[in-house]
N, C-alpha and C. Protein backbone atom coordinates (compact mmCIF):
# COMPACT_ATOMS: atom_id res chain seq x y z
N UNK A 1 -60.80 32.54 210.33
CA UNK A 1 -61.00 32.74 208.91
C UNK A 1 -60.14 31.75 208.13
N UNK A 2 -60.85 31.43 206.96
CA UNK A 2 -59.82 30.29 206.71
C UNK A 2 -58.76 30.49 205.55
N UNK A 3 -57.80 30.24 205.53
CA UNK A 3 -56.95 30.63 204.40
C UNK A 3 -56.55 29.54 203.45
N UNK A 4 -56.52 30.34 201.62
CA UNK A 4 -56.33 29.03 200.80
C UNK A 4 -54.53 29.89 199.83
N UNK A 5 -54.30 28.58 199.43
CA UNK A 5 -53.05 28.91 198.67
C UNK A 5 -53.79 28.07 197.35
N UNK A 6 -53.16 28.64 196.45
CA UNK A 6 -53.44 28.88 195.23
C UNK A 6 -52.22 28.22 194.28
N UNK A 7 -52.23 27.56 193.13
CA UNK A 7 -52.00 26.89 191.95
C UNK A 7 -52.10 27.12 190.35
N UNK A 8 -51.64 27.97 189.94
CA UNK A 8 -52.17 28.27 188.47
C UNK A 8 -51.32 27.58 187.23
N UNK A 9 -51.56 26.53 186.38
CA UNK A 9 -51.51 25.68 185.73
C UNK A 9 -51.62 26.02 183.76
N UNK A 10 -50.64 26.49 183.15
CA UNK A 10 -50.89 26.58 182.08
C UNK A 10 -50.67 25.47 181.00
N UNK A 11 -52.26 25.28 180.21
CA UNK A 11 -51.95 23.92 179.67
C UNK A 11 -51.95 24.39 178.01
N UNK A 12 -51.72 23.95 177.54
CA UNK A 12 -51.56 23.77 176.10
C UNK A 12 -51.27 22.74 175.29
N UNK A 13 -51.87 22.35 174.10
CA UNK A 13 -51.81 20.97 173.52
C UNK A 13 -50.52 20.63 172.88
N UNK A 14 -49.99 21.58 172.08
CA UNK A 14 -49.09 21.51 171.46
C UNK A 14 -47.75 22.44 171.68
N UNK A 15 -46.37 23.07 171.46
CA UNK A 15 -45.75 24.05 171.04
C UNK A 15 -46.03 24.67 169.87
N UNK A 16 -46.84 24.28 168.97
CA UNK A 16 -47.73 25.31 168.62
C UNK A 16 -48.93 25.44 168.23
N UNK A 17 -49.24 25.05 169.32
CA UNK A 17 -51.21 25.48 169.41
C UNK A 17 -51.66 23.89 168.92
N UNK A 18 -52.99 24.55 168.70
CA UNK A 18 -53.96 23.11 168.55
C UNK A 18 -55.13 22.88 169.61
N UNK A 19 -55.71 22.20 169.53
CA UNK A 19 -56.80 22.01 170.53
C UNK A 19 -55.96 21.06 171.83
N UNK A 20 -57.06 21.45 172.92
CA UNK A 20 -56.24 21.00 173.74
C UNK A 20 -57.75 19.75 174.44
N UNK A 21 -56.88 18.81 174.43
CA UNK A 21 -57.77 17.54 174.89
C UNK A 21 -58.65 17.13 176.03
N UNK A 22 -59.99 17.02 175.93
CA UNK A 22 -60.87 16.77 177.18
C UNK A 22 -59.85 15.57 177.94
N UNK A 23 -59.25 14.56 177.18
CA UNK A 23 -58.62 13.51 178.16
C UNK A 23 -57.61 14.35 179.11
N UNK A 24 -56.64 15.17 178.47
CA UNK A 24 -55.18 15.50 178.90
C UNK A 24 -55.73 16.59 180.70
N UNK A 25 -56.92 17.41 179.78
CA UNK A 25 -57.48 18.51 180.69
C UNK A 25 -58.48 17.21 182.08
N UNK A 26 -59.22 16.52 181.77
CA UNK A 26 -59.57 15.61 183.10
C UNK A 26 -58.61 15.06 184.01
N UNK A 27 -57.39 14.15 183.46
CA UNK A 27 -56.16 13.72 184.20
C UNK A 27 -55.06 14.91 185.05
N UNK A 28 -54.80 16.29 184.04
CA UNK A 28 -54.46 17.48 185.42
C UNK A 28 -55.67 17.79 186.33
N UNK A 29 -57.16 17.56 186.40
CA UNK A 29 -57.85 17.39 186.83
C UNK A 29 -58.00 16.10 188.22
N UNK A 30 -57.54 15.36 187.78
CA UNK A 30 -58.02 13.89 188.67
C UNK A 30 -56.67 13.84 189.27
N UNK A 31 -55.41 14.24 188.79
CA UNK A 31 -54.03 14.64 189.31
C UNK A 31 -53.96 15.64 190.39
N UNK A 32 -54.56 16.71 190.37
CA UNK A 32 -54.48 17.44 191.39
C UNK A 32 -55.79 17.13 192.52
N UNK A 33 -56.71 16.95 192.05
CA UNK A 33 -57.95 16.49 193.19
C UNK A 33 -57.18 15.88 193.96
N UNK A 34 -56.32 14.42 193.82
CA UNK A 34 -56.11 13.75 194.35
C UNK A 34 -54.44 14.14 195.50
N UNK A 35 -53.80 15.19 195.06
CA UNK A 35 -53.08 15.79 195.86
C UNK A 35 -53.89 17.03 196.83
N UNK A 36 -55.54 16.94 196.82
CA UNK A 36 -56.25 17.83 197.93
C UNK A 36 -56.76 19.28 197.19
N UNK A 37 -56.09 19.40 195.52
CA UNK A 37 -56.39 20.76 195.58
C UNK A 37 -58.01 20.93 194.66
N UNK A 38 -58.51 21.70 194.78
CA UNK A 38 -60.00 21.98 194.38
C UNK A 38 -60.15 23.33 193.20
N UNK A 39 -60.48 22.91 191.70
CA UNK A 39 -60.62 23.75 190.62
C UNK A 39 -61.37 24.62 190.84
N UNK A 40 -60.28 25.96 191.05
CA UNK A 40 -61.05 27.15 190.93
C UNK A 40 -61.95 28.11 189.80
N UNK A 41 -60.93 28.19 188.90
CA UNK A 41 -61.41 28.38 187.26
C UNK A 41 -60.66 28.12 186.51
N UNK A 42 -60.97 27.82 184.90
CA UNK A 42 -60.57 27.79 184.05
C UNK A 42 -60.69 29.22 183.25
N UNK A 43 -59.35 29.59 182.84
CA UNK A 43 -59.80 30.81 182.14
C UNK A 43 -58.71 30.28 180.40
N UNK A 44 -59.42 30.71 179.35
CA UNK A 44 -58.97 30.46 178.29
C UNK A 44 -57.78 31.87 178.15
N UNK A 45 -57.00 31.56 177.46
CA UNK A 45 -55.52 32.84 177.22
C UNK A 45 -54.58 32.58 176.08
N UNK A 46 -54.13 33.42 176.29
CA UNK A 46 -52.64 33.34 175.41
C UNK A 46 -51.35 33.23 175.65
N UNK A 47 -50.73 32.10 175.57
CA UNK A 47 -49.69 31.74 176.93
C UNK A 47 -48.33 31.89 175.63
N UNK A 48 -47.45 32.08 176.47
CA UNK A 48 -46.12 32.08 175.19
C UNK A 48 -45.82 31.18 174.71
N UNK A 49 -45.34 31.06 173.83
CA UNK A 49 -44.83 29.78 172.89
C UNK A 49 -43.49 30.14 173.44
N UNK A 50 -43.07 28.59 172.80
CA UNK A 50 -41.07 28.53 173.45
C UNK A 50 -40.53 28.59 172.55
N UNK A 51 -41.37 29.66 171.30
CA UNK A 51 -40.60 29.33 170.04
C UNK A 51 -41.51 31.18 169.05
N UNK A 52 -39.95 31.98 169.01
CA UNK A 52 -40.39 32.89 169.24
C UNK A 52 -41.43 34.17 169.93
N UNK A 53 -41.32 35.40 168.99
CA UNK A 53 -42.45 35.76 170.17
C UNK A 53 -44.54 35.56 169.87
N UNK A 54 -45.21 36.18 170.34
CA UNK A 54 -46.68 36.16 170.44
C UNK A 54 -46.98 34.39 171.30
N UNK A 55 -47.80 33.79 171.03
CA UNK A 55 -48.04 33.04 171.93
C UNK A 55 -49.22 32.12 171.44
N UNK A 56 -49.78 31.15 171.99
CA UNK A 56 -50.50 30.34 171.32
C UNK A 56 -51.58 29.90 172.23
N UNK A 57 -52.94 29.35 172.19
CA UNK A 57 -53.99 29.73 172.84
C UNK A 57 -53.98 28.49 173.92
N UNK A 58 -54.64 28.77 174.76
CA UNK A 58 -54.00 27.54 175.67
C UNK A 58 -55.33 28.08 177.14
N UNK A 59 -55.15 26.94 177.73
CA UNK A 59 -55.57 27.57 178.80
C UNK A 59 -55.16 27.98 180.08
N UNK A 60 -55.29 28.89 181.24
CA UNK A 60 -54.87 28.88 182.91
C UNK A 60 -55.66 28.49 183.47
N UNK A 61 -55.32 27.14 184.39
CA UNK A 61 -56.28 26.36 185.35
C UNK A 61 -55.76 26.73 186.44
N UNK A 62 -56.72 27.26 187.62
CA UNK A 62 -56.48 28.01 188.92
C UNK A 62 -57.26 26.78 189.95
N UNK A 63 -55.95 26.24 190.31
CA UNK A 63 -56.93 25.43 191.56
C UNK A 63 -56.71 26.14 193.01
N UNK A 64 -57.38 25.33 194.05
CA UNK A 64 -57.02 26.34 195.91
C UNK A 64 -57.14 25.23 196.24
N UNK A 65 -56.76 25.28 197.69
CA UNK A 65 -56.99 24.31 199.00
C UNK A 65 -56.61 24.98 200.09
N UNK A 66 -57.18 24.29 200.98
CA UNK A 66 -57.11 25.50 202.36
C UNK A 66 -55.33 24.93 203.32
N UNK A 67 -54.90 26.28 203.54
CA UNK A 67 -53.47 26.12 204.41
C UNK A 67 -53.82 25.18 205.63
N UNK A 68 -53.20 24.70 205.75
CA UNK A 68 -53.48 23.36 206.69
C UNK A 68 -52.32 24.18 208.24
């Protein structure tokens, strides 16, 4: 059976919010392909800001690759 380990990646454009860039989101993309790992999902969220509390919209990118 094969086993994968897992990567979860929170991106966000700014410290506080903003859109977050097709360029910035392809390059953690073409960055991790190229260290073997394979995009599992993208899920959109609410990740904390480093600047008080609630949080600002951002996304979690979940990549895998299999345990070698």
């Amino acid at each position: 059976m094969q086993r994968y380990v897992y990567q979860v990646v929170e991106v966000r454009e700014k410290m506080l919010g903003g859109k977050i860039s097709g360029d910035r989101l392809e390059k953690l993309l073409n960055d991790r392909a190229g260290e073997g790992w394979q995009l599992k999902t993208i899920t959109a969220a609410e990740i904390k800001g480093r600047v008080g509390p609630g949080g600002v919209e951002g996304l979690l990118v979940t990549f895998e690759r299999p345990v070698d």
